[in-house]
C-alpha atoms as a PDB file:
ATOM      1  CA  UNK A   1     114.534 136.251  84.459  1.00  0.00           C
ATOM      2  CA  UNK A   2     111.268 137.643  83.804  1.00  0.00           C
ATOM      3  CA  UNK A   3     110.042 134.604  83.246  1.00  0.00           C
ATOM      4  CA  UNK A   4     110.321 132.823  86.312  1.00  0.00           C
ATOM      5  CA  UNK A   5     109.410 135.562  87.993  1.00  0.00           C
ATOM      6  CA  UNK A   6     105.906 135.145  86.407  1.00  0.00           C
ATOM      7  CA  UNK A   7     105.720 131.041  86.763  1.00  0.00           C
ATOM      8  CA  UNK A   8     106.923 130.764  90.254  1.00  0.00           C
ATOM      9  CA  UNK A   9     104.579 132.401  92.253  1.00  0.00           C
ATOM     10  CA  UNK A  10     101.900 129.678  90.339  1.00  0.00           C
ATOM     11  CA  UNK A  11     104.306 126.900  90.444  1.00  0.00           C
ATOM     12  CA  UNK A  12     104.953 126.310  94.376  1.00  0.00           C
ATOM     13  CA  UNK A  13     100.726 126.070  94.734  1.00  0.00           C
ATOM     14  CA  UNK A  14      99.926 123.819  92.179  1.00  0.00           C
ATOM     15  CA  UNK A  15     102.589 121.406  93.240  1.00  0.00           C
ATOM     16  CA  UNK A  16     101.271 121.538  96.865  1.00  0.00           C
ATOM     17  CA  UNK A  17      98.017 121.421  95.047  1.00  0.00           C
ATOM     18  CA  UNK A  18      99.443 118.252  93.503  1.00  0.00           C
ATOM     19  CA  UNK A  19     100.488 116.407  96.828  1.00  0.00           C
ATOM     20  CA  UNK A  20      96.747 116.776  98.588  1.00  0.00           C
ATOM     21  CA  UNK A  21      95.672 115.316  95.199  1.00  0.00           C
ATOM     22  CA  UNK A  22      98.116 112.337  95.864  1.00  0.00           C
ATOM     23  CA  UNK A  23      97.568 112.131  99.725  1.00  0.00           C
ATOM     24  CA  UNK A  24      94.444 111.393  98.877  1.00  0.00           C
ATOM     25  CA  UNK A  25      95.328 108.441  96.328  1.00  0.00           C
ATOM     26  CA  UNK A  26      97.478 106.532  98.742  1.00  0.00           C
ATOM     27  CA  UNK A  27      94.916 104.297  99.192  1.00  0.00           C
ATOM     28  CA  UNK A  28      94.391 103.284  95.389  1.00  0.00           C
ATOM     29  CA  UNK A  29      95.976 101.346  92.758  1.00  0.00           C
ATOM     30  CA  UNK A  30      98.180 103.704  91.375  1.00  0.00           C
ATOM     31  CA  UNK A  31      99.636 105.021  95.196  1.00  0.00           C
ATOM     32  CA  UNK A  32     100.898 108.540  96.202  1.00  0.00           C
ATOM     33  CA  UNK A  33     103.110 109.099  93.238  1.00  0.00           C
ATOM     34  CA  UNK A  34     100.750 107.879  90.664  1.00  0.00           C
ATOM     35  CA  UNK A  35      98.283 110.734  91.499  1.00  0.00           C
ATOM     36  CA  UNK A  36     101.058 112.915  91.923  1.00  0.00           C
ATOM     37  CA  UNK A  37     102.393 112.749  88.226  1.00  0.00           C
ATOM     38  CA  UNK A  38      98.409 112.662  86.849  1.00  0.00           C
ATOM     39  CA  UNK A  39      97.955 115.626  88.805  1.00  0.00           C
ATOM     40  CA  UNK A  40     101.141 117.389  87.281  1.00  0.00           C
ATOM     41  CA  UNK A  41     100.480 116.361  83.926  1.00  0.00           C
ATOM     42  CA  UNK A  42      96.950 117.076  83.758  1.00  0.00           C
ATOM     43  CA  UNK A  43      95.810 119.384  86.730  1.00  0.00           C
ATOM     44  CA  UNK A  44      94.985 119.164  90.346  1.00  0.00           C
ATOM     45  CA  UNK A  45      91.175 119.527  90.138  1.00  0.00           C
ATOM     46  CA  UNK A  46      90.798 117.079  87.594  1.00  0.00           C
ATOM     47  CA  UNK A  47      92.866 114.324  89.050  1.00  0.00           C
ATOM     48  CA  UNK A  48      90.596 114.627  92.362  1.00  0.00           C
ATOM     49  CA  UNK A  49      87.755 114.117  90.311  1.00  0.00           C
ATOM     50  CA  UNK A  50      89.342 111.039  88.398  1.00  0.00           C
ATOM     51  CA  UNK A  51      90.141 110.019  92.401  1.00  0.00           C
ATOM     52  CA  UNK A  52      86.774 109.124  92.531  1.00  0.00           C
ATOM     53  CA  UNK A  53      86.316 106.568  90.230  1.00  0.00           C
ATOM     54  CA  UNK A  54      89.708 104.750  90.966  1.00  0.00           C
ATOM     55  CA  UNK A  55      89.748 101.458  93.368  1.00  0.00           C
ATOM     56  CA  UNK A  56      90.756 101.169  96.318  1.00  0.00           C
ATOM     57  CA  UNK A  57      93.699  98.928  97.259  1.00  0.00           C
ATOM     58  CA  UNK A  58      92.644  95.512  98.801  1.00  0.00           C
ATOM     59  CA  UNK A  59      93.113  95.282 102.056  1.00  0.00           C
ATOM     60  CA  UNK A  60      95.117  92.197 103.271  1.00  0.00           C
ATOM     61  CA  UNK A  61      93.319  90.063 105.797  1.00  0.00           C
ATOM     62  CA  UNK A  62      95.214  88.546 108.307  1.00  0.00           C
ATOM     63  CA  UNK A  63      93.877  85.024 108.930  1.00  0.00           C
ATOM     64  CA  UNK A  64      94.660  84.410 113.023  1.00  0.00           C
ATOM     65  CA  UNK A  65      94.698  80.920 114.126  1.00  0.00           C
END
């Protein structure tokens, strides 16, 4: 019991943490979830930075005619 007592209090901000890191990779490759899991698995902070060198989606153009 001690244990989670310990983790949880770190747990519920680095997920949230987490989720700005993947609201901010919607618009690449690898999407929300992508970012998500690379931020879990390796850290928040680092997966922003990462963020930065990652490509943007294309955008599709809509020929009208």
């Amino acid at each position: 019991m001690l244990m989670i007592e310990l983790i949880f209090p770190y747990l519920i901000p680095y997920l949230l943490l987490a989720a700005i890191a993947g609201l901010f990779g919607i618009r690449t490759r690898i999407g929300f979830w992508g970012v998500f899991i690379l931020s879990i698995l390796v850290s928040p902070i680092i997966s922003l930075i990462v963020l930065f060198f990652l490509k943007e989606k294309p955008r599709s153009v809509e020929k009208i005619s």
